[in-house]
PDB file of N, CA and C in Angstrom:
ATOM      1  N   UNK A   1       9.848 -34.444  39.605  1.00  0.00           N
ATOM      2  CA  UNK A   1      10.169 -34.261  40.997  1.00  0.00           C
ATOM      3  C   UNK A   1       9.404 -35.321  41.791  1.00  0.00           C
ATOM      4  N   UNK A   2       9.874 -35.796  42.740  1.00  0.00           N
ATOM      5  CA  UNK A   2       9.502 -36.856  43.669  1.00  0.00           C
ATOM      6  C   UNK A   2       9.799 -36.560  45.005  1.00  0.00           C
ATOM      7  N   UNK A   3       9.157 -37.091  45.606  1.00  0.00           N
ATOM      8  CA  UNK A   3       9.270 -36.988  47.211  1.00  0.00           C
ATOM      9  C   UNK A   3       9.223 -38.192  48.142  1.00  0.00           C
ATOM     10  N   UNK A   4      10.353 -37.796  48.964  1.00  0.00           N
ATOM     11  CA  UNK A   4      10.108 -39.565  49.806  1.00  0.00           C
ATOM     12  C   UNK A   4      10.564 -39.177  51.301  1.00  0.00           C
ATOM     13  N   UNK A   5      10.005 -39.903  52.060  1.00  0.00           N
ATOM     14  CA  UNK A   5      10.326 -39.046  53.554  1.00  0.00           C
ATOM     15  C   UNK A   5      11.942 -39.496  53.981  1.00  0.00           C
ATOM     16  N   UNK A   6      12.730 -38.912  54.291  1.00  0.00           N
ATOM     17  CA  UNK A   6      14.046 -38.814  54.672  1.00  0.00           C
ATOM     18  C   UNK A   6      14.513 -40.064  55.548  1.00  0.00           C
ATOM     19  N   UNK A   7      15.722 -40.101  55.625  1.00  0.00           N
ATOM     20  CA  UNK A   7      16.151 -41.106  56.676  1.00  0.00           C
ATOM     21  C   UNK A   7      17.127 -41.215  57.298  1.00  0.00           C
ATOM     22  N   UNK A   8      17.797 -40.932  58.537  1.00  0.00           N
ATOM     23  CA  UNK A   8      18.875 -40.929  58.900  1.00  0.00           C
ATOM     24  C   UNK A   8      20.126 -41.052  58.417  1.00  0.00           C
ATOM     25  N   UNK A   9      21.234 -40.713  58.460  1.00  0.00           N
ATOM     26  CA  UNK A   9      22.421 -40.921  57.358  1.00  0.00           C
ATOM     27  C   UNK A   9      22.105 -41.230  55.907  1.00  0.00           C
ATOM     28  N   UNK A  10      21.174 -40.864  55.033  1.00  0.00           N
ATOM     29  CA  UNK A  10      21.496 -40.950  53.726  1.00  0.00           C
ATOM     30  C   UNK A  10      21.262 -39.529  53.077  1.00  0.00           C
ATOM     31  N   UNK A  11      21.760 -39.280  52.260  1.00  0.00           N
ATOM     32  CA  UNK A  11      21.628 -37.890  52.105  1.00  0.00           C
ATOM     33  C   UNK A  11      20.929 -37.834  50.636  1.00  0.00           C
ATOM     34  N   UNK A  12      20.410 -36.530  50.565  1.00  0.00           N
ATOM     35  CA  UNK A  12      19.365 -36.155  49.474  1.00  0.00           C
ATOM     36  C   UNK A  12      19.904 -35.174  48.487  1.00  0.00           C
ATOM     37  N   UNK A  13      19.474 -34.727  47.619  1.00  0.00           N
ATOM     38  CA  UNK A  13      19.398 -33.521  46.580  1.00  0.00           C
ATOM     39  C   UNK A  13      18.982 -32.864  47.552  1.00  0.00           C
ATOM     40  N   UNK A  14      18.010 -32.671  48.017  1.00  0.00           N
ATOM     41  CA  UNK A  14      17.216 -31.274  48.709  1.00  0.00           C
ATOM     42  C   UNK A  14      16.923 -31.806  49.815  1.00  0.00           C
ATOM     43  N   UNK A  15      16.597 -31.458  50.907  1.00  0.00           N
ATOM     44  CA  UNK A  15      15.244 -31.461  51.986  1.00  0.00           C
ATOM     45  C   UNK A  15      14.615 -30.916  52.160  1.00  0.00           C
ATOM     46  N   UNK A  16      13.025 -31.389  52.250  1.00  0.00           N
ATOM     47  CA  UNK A  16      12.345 -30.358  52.850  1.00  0.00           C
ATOM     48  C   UNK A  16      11.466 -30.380  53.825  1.00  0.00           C
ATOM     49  N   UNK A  17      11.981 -29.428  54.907  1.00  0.00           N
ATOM     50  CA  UNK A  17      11.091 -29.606  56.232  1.00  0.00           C
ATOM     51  C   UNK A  17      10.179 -28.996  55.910  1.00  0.00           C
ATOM     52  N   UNK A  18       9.196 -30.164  56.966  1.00  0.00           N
ATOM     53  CA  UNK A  18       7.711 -29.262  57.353  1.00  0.00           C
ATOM     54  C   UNK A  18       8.038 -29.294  58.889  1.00  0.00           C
ATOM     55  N   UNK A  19       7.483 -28.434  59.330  1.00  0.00           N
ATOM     56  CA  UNK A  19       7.244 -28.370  61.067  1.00  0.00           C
ATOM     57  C   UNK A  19       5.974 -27.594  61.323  1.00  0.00           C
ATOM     58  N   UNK A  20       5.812 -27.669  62.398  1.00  0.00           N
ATOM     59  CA  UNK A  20       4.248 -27.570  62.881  1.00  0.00           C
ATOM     60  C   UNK A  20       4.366 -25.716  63.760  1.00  0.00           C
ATOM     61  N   UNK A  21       5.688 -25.504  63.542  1.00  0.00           N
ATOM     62  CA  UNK A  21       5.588 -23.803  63.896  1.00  0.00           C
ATOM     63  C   UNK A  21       6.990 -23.501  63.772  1.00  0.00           C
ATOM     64  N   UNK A  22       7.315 -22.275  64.304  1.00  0.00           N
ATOM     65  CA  UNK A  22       9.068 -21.535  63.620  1.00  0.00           C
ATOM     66  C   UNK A  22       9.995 -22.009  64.217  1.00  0.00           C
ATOM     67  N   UNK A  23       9.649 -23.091  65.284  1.00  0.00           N
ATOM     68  CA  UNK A  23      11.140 -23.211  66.671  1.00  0.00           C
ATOM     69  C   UNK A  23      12.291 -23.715  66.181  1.00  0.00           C
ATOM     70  N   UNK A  24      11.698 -25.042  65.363  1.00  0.00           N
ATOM     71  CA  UNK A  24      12.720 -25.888  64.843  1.00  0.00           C
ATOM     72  C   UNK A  24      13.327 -26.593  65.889  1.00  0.00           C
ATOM     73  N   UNK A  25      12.144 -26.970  66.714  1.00  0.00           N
ATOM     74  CA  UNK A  25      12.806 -27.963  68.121  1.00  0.00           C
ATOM     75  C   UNK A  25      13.612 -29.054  67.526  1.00  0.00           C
ATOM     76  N   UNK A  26      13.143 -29.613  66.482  1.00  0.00           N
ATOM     77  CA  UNK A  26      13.342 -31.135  66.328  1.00  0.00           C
ATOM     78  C   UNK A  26      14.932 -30.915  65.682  1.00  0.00           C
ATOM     79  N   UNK A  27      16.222 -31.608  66.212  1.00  0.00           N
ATOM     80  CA  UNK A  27      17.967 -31.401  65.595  1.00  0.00           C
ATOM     81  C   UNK A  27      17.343 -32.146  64.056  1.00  0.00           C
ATOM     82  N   UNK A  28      18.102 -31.518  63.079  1.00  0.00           N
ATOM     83  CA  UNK A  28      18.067 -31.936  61.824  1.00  0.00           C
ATOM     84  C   UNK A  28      19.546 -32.147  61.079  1.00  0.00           C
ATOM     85  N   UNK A  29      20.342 -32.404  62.315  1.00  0.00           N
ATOM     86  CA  UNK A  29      21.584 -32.827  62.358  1.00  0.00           C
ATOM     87  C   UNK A  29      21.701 -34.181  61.425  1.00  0.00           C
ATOM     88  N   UNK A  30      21.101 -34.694  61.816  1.00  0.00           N
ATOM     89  CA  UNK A  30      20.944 -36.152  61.200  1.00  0.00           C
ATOM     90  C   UNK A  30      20.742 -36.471  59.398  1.00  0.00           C
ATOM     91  N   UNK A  31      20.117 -34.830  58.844  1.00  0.00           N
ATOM     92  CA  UNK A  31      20.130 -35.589  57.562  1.00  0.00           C
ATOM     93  C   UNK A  31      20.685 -34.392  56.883  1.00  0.00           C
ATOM     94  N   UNK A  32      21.001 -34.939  55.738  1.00  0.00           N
ATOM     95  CA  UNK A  32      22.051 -34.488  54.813  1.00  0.00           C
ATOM     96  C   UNK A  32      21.523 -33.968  53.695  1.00  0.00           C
ATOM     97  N   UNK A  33      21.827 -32.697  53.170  1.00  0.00           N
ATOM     98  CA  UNK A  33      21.320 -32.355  51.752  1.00  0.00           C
ATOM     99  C   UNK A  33      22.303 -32.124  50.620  1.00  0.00           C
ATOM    100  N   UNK A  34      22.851 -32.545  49.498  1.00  0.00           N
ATOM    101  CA  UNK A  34      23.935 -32.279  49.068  1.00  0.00           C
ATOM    102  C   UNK A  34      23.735 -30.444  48.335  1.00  0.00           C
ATOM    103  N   UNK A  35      22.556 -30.079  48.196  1.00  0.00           N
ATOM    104  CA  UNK A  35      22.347 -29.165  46.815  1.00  0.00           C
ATOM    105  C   UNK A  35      21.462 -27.667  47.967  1.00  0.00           C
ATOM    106  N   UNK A  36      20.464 -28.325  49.319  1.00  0.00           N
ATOM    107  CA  UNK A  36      20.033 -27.697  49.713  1.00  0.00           C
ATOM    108  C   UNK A  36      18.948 -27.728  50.461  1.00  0.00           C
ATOM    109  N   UNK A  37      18.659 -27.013  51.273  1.00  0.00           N
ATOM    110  CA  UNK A  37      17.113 -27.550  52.061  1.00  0.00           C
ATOM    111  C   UNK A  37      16.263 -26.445  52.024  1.00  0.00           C
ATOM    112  N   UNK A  38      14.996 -26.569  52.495  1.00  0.00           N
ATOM    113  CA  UNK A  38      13.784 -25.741  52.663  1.00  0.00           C
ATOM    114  C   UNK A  38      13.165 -25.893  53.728  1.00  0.00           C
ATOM    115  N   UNK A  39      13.155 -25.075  54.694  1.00  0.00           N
ATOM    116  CA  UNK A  39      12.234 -25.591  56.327  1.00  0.00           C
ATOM    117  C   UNK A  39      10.325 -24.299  55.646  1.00  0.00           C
ATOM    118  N   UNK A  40       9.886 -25.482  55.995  1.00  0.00           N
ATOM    119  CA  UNK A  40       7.867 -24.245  56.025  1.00  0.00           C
ATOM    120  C   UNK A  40       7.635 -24.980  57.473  1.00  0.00           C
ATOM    121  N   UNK A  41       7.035 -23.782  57.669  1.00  0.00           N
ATOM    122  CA  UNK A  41       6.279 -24.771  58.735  1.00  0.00           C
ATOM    123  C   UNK A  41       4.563 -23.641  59.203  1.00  0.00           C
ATOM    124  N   UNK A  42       4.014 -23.056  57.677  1.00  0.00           N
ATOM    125  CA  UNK A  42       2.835 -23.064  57.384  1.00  0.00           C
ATOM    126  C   UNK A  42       2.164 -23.226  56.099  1.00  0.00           C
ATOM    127  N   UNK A  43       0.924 -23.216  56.218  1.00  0.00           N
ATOM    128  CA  UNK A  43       0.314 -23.437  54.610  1.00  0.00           C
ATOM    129  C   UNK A  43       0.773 -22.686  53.354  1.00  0.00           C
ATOM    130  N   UNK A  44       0.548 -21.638  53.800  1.00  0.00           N
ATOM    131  CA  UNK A  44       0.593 -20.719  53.474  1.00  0.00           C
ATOM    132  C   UNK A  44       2.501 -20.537  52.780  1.00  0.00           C
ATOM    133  N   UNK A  45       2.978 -21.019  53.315  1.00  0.00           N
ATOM    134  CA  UNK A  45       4.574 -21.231  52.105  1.00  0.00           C
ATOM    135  C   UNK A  45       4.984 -22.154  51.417  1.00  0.00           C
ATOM    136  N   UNK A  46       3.405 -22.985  51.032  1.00  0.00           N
ATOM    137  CA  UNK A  46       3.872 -24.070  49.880  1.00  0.00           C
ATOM    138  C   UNK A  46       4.431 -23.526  48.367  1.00  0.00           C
ATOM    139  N   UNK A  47       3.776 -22.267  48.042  1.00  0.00           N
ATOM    140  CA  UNK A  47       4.341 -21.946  46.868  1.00  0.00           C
ATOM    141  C   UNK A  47       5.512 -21.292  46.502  1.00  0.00           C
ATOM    142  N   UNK A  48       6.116 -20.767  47.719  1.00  0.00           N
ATOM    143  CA  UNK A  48       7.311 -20.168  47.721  1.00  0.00           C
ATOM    144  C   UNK A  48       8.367 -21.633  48.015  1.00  0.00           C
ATOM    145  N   UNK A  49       8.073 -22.342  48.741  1.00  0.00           N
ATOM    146  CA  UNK A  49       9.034 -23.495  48.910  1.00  0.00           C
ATOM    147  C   UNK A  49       9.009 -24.162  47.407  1.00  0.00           C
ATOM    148  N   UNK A  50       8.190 -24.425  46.925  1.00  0.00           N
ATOM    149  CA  UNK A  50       8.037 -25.199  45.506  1.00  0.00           C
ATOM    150  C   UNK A  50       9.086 -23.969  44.593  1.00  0.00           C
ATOM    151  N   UNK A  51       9.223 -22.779  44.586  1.00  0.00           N
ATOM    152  CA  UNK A  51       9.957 -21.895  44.015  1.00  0.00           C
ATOM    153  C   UNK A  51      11.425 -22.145  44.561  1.00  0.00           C
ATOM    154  N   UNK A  52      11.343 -22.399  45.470  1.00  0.00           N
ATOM    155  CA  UNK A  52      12.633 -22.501  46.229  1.00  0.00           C
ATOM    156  C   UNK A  52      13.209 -23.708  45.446  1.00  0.00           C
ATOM    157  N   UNK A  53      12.533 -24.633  45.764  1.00  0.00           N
ATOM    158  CA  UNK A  53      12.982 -26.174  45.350  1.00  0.00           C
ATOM    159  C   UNK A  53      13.390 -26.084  43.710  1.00  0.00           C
ATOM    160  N   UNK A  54      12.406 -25.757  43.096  1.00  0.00           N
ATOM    161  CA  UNK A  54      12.481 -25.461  41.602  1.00  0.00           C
ATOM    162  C   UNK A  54      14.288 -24.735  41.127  1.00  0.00           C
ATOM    163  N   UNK A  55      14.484 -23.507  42.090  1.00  0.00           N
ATOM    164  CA  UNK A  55      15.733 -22.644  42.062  1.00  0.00           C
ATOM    165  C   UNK A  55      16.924 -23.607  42.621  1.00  0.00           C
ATOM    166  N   UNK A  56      16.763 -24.266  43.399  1.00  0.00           N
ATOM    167  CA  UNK A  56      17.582 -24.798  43.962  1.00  0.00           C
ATOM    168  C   UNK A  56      18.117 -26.094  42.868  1.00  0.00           C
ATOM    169  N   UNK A  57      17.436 -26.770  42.113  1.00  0.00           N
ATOM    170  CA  UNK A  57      17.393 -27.492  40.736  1.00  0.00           C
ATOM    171  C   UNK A  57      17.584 -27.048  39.842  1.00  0.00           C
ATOM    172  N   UNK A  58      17.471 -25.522  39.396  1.00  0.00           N
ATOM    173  CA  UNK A  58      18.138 -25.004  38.094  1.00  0.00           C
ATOM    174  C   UNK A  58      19.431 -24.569  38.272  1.00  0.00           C
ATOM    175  N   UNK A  59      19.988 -24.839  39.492  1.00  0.00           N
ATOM    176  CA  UNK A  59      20.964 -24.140  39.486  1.00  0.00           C
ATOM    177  C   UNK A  59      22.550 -25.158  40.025  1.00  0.00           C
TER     178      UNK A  59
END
């Protein structure tokens, strides 16, 4: 697994947001996931997102 920060019109296997609290101000219109995404936006859900990501790849 690898990680690389996103970029406008190209699209990914997965995304995964971080944000800095639940609002989800920032439009995420812009990028594309073919398989699936993950929004955290505390410490505290790195291991459930890594589960997520993991599920989202076996499947």
């Amino acid at each position: 697994m690898s990680f690389t920060y996103a970029e406008e019109g190209f699209e990914y296997d997965i995304l995964l947001y971080i944000a800095g609290c639940v609002n989800r101000c920032t439009s995420l219109d812009a990028y594309r996931a073919a398989k699936g995404s993950v929004f955290i936006w505390d410490e505290t859900q790195i291991s459930e997102a890594c589960a997520q990501i993991e599920d989202i790849l076996n499947n």
